[in-house]
Protein backbone atom coordinates (compact mmCIF):
# COMPACT_ATOMS: atom_id res chain seq x y z
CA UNK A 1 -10.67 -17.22 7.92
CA UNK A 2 -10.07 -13.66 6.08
CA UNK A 3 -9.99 -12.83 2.18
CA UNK A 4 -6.34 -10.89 3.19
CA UNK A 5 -4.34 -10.47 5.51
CA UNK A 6 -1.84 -7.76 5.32
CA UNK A 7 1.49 -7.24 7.29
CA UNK A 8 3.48 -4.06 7.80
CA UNK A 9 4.30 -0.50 9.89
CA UNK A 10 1.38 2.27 10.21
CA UNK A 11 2.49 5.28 12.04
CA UNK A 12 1.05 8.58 13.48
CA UNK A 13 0.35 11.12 10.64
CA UNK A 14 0.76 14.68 11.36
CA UNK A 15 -0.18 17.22 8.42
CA UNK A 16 0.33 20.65 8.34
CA UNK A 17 -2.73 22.38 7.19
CA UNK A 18 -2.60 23.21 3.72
CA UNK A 19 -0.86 25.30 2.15
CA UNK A 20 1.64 26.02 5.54
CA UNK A 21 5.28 25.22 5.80
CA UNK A 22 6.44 22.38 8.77
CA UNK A 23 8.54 25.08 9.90
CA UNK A 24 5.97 27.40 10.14
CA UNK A 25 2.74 26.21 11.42
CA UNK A 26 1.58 25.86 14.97
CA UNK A 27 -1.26 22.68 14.27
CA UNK A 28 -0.79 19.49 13.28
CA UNK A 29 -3.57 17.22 11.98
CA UNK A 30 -3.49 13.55 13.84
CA UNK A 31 -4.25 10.51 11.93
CA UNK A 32 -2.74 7.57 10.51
CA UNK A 33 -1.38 6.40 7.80
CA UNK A 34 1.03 2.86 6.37
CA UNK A 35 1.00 0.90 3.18
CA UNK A 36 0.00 -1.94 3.91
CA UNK A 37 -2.75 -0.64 6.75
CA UNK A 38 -4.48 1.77 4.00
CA UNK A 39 -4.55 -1.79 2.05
CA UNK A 40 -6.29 -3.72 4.61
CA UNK A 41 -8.63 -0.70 5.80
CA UNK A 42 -9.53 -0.37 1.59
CA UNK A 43 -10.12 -4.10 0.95
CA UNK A 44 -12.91 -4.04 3.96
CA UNK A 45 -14.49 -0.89 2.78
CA UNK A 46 -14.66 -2.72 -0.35
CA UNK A 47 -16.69 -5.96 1.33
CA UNK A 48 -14.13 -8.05 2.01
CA UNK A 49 -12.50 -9.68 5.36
CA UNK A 50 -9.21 -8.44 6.10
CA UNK A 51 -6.37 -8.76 9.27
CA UNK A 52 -3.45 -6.52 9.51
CA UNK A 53 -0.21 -7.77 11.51
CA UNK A 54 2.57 -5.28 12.81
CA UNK A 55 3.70 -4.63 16.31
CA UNK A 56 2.79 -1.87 18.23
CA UNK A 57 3.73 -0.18 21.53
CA UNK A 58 1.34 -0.68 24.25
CA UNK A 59 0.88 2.95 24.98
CA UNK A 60 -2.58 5.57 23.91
CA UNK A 61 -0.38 6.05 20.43
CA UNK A 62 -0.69 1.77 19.94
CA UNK A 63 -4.17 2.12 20.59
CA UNK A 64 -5.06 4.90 18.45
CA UNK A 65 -3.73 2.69 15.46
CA UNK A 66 -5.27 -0.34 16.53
CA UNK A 67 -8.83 1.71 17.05
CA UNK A 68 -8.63 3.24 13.89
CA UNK A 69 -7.94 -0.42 11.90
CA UNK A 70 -10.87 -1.53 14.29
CA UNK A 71 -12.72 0.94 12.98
CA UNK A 72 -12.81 0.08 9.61
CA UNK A 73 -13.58 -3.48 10.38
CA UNK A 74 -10.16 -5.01 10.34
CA UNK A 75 -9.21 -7.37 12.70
CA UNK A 76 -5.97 -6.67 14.79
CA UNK A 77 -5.64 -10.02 16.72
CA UNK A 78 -2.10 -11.15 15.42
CA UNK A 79 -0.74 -7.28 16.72
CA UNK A 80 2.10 -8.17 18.23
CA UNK A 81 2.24 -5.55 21.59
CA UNK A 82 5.56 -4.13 22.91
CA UNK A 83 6.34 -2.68 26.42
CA UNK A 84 8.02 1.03 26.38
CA UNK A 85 9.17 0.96 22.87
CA UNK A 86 7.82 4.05 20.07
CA UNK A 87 5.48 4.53 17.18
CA UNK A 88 6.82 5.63 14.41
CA UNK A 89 5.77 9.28 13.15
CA UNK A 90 5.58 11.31 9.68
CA UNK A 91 4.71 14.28 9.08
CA UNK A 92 3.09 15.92 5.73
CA UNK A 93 4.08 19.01 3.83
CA UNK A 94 1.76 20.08 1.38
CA UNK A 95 3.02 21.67 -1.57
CA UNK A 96 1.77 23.89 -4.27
CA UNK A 97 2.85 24.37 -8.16
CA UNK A 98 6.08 24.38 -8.46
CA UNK A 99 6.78 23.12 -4.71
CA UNK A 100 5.93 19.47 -4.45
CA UNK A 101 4.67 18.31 -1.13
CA UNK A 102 7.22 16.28 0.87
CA UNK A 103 7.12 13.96 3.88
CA UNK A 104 9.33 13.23 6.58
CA UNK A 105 10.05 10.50 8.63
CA UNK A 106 10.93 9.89 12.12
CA UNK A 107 10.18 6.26 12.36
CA UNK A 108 13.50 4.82 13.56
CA UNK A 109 13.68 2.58 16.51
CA UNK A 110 9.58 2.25 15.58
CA UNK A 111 8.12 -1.18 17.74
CA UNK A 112 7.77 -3.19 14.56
CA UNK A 113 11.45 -2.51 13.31
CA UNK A 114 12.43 -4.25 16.35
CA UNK A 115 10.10 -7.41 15.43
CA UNK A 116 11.71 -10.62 16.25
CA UNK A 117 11.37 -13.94 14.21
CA UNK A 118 9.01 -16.28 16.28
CA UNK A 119 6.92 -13.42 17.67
CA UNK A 120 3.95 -13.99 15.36
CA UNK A 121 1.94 -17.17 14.68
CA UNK A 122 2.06 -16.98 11.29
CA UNK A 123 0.56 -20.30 10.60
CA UNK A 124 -2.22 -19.27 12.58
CA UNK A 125 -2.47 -15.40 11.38
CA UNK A 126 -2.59 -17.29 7.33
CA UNK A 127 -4.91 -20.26 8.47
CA UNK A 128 -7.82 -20.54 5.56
CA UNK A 129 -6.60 -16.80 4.16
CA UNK A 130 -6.87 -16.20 0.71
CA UNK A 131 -4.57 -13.79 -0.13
CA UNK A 132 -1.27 -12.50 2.13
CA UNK A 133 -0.06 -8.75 1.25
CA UNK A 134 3.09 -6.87 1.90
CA UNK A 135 5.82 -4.53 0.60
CA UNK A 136 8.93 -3.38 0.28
CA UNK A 137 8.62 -1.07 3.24
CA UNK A 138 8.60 -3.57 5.67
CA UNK A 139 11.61 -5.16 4.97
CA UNK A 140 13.59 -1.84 4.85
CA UNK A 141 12.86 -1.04 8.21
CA UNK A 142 15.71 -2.93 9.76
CA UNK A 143 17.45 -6.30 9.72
CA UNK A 144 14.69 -8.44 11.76
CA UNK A 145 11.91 -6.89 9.68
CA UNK A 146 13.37 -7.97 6.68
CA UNK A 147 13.98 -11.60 8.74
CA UNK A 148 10.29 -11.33 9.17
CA UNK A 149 8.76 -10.48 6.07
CA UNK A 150 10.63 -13.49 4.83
CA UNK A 151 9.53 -15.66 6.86
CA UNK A 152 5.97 -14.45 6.31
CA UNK A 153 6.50 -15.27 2.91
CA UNK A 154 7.77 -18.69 3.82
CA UNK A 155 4.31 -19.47 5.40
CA UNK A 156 2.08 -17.68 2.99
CA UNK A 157 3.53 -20.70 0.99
CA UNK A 158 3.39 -23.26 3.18
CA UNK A 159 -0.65 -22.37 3.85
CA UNK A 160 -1.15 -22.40 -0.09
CA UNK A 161 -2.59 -18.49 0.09
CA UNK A 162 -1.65 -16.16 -3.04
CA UNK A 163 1.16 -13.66 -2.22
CA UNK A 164 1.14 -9.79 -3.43
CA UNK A 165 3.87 -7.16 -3.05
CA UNK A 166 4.18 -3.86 -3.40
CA UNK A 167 7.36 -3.05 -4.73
CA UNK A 168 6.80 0.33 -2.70
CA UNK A 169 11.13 1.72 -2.99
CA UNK A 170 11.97 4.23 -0.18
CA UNK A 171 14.47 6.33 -0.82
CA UNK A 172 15.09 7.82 2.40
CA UNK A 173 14.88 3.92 4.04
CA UNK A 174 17.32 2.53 2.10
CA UNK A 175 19.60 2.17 -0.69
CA UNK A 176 18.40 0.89 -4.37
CA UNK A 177 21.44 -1.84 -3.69
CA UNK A 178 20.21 -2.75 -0.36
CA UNK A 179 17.13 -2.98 -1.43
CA UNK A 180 17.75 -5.45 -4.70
CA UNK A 181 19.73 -7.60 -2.51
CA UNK A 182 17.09 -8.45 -0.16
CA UNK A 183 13.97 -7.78 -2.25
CA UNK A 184 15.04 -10.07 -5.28
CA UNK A 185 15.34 -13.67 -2.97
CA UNK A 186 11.93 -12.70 -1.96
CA UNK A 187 10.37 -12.95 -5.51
CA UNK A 188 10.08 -16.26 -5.21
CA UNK A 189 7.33 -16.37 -2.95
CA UNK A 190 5.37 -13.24 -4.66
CA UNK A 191 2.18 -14.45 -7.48
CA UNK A 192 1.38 -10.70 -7.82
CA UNK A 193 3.55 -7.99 -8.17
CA UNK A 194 2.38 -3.58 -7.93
CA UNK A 195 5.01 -1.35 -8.75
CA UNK A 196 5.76 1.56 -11.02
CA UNK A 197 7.99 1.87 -13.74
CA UNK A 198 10.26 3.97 -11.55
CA UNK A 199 10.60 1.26 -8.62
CA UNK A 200 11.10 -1.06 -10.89
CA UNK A 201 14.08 0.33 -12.62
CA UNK A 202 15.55 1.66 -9.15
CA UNK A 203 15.23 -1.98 -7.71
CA UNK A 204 15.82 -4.17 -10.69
CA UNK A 205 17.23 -2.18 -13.12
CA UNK A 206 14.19 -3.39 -15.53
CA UNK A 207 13.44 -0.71 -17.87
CA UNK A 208 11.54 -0.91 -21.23
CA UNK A 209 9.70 1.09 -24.30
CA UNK A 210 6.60 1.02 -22.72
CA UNK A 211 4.95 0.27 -19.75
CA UNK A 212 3.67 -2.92 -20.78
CA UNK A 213 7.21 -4.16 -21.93
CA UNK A 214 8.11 -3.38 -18.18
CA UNK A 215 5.66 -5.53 -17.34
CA UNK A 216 6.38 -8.29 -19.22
CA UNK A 217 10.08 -8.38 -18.67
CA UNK A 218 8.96 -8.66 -15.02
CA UNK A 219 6.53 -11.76 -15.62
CA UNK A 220 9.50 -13.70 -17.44
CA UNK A 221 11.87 -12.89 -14.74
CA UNK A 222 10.58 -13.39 -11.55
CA UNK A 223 7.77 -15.41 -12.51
CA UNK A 224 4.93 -13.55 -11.40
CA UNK A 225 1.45 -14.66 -12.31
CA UNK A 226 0.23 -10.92 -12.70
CA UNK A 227 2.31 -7.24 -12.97
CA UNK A 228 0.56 -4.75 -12.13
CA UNK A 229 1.71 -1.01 -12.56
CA UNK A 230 0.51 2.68 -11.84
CA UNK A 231 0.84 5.48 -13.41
CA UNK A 232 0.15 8.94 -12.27
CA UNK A 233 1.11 12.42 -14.42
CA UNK A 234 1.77 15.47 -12.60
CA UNK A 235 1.43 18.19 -14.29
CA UNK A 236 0.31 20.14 -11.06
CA UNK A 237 0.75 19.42 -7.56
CA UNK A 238 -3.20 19.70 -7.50
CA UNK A 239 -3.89 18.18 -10.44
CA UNK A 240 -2.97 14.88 -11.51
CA UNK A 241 -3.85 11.83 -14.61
CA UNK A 242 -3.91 8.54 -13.17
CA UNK A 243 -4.15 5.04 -14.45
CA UNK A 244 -3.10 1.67 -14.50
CA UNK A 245 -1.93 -1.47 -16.70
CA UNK A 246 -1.72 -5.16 -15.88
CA UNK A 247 -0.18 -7.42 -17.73
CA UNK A 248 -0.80 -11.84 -16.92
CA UNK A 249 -1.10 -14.82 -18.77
CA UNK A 250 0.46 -13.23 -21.94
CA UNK A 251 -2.09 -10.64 -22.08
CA UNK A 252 -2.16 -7.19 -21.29
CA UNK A 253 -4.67 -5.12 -19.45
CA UNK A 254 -5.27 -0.92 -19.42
CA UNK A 255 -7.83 1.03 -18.32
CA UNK A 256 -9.54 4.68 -18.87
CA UNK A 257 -7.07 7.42 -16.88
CA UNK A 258 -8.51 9.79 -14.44
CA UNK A 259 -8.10 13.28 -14.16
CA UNK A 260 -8.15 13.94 -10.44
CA UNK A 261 -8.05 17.22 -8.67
CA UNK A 262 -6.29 16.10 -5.74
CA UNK A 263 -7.09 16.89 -2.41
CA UNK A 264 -4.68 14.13 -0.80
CA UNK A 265 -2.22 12.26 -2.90
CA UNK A 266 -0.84 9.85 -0.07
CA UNK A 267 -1.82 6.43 -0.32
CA UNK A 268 -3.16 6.26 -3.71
CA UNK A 269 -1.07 3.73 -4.29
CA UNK A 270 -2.36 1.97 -1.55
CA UNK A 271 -5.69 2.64 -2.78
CA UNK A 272 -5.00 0.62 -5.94
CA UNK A 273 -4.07 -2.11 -4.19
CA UNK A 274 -6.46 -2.69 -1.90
CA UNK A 275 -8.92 -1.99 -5.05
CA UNK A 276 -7.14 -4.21 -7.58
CA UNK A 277 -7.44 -7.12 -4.94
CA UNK A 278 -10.92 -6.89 -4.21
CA UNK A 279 -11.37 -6.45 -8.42
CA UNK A 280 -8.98 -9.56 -8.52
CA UNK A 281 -10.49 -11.84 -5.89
CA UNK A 282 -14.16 -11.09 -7.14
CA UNK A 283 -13.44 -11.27 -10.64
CA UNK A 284 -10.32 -11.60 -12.65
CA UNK A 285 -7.11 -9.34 -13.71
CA UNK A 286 -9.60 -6.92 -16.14
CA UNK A 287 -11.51 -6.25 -13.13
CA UNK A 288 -8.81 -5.60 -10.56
CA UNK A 289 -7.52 -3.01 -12.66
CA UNK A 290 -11.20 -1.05 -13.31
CA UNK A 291 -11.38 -1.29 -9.99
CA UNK A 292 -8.19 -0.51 -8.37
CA UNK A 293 -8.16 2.48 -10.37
CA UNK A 294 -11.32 3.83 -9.27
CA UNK A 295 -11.22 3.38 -6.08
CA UNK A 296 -7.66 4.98 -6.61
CA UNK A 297 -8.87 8.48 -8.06
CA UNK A 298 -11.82 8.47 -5.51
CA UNK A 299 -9.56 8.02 -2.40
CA UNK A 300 -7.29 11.22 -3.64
CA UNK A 301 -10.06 13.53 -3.44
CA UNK A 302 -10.37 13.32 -0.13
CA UNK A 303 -8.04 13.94 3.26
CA UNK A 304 -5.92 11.26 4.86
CA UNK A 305 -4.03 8.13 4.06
CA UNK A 306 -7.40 6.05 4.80
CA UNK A 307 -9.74 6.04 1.75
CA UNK A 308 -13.20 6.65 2.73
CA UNK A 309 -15.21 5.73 -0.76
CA UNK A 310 -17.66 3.37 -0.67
CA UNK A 311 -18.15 0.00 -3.36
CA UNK A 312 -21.17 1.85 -4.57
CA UNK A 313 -19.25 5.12 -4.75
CA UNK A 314 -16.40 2.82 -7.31
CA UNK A 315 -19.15 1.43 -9.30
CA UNK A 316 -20.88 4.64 -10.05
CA UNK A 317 -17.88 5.92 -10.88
CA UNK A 318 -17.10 2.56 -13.29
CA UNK A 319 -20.57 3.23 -14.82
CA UNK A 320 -20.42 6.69 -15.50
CA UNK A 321 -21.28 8.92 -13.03
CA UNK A 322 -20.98 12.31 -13.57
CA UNK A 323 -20.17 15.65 -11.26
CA UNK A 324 -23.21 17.16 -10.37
CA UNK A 325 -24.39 17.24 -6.78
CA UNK A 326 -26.10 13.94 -5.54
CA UNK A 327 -29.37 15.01 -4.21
């Protein structure tokens, strides 16, 4: 039925304008914003079908999210809706050389960390789906998520779909222990793993000379068919390198790095994804990467967690374009 189908938390974004302190500002930009929502959203911009899962409260906040995913031509039929429960906020800080921005949470109690095993058809929601995508943000967001991103994993399997997982670590959800322990039994059901060489040592404790030999060490362990990892520089809060490797079938994969000037940094991560998938599903590995990491540095130029560039937009970029004004 879709190309992917993607299950996690979005919440209510609300940014202070640049360059003003939380404490200090008196407006608050209203979005929103959640891994594996900014992965769905990206992977229809790019062309393809797409269904997000999560559980909302039936409220005008539950129906902002759902009309934004609408929006963007994702379908929100398997949205699970609760009765007087919350959506989880954030809010964004944005920094400025040598302040880094910052985010905070107040997402506890959220609707979907309250998700029950049993609540969503998942043979249904994965019926005919191509690809099923996740991370580990869901499972960190309490007991019965966890319960439930496993057992989404169990029927990604059972309908024969591919499985991809952002390793996506959380400090401020939970511990690197906690989340090894429940992250590593769930490798078994993941064919493509996205991480960064940070996660991965935090998680696994995988660490290596290069990026590539992080990688690699991942393949043999878990079995993955591809690794895929970021990369992003920093030498300003405003200005950043990014790139990408991939690493499958014994061969390794890199690609040109970017330099951005970044307007908004949060979910280029999520921005690679959803481009590496539509790269990988149209193409192969060598493709996912190009593309994941255009449509990457494209979606941190402009504001919000939802990227807003276009397929053309990526391949102009892929062929060359350069900065003057399009006329």
């Amino acid at each position: 039925m879709f190309d992917v189908v993607t299950f996690g938390e979005t919440m209510l974004r609300l940014a202070a304008p640049p360059f003003r302190r939380l404490e200090q500002t008196s407006i608050l930009e209203v979005t929103v914003g959640g891994s594996e929502h900014n992965v769905a959203t990206g992977v229809c911009r790019l062309g393809l079908s797409a269904a997000w899962v999560s559980r909302l409260p039936d409220n005008p906040l539950g129906r902002m999210v759902r009309n934004k995913t609408r929006e963007f031509g994702v379908d929100t039929s398997f949205v699970v809706w609760a009765q007087g429960e919350r959506l989880g906020l954030y809010f964004v800080e944005y920094g400025a050389s040598p302040r880094s921005s910052s985010v905070l949470y107040d997402r506890a109690g959220s609707a979907i960390s309250r998700i029950q095993s049993g609540e969503v058809d998942w043979a249904a929601a994965l019926s005919g789906v191509r690809l099923f995508h996740t991370s580990g943000i869901t499972p960190a967001l309490s007991r019965s998520a966890a319960a439930v991103t496993a057992e989404a994993l169990q029927a990604a399997r059972a309908a024969d779909c591919l499985v991809s997982y952002d390793l996506n670590y959380r400090a401020k959800l939970w511990s690197q222990e906690e989340a090894r322990a429940c992250q590593e039994p769930l490798m078994a059901f993941v064919d493509i793993l996205m991480t960064t060489e940070e996660d991965t040592a935090r998680v696994f404790g995988i660490r290596g000379d290069d990026y590539n030999q992080v990688a690699i060490k991942l393949a043999d362990r878990f079995g993955f068919k591809v690794v895929t990892i970021t990369l992003r520089d920093t030498p300003s809060v405003w200005r950043n390198t990014w790139t990408a490797i991939a690493y499958a079938d014994g061969i390794c994969y890199d690609d040109r790095t970017y330099d951005i000037e970044v307007v908004d940094r949060v979910g280029g991560g999520d921005a690679y994804d959803a481009g590496f998938l539509y790269g990988y599903l149209t193409g192969d590995v060598a493709k996912g990467v190009r593309y994941g990491n255009a449509f990457a540095a494209l979606g941190q130029t402009a504001w919000g967690d939802l990227n807003w560039a276009t397929l053309s937009e990526v391949e102009a970029l892929l062929g060359g374009a350069g900065l003057r004004i399009t006329r």
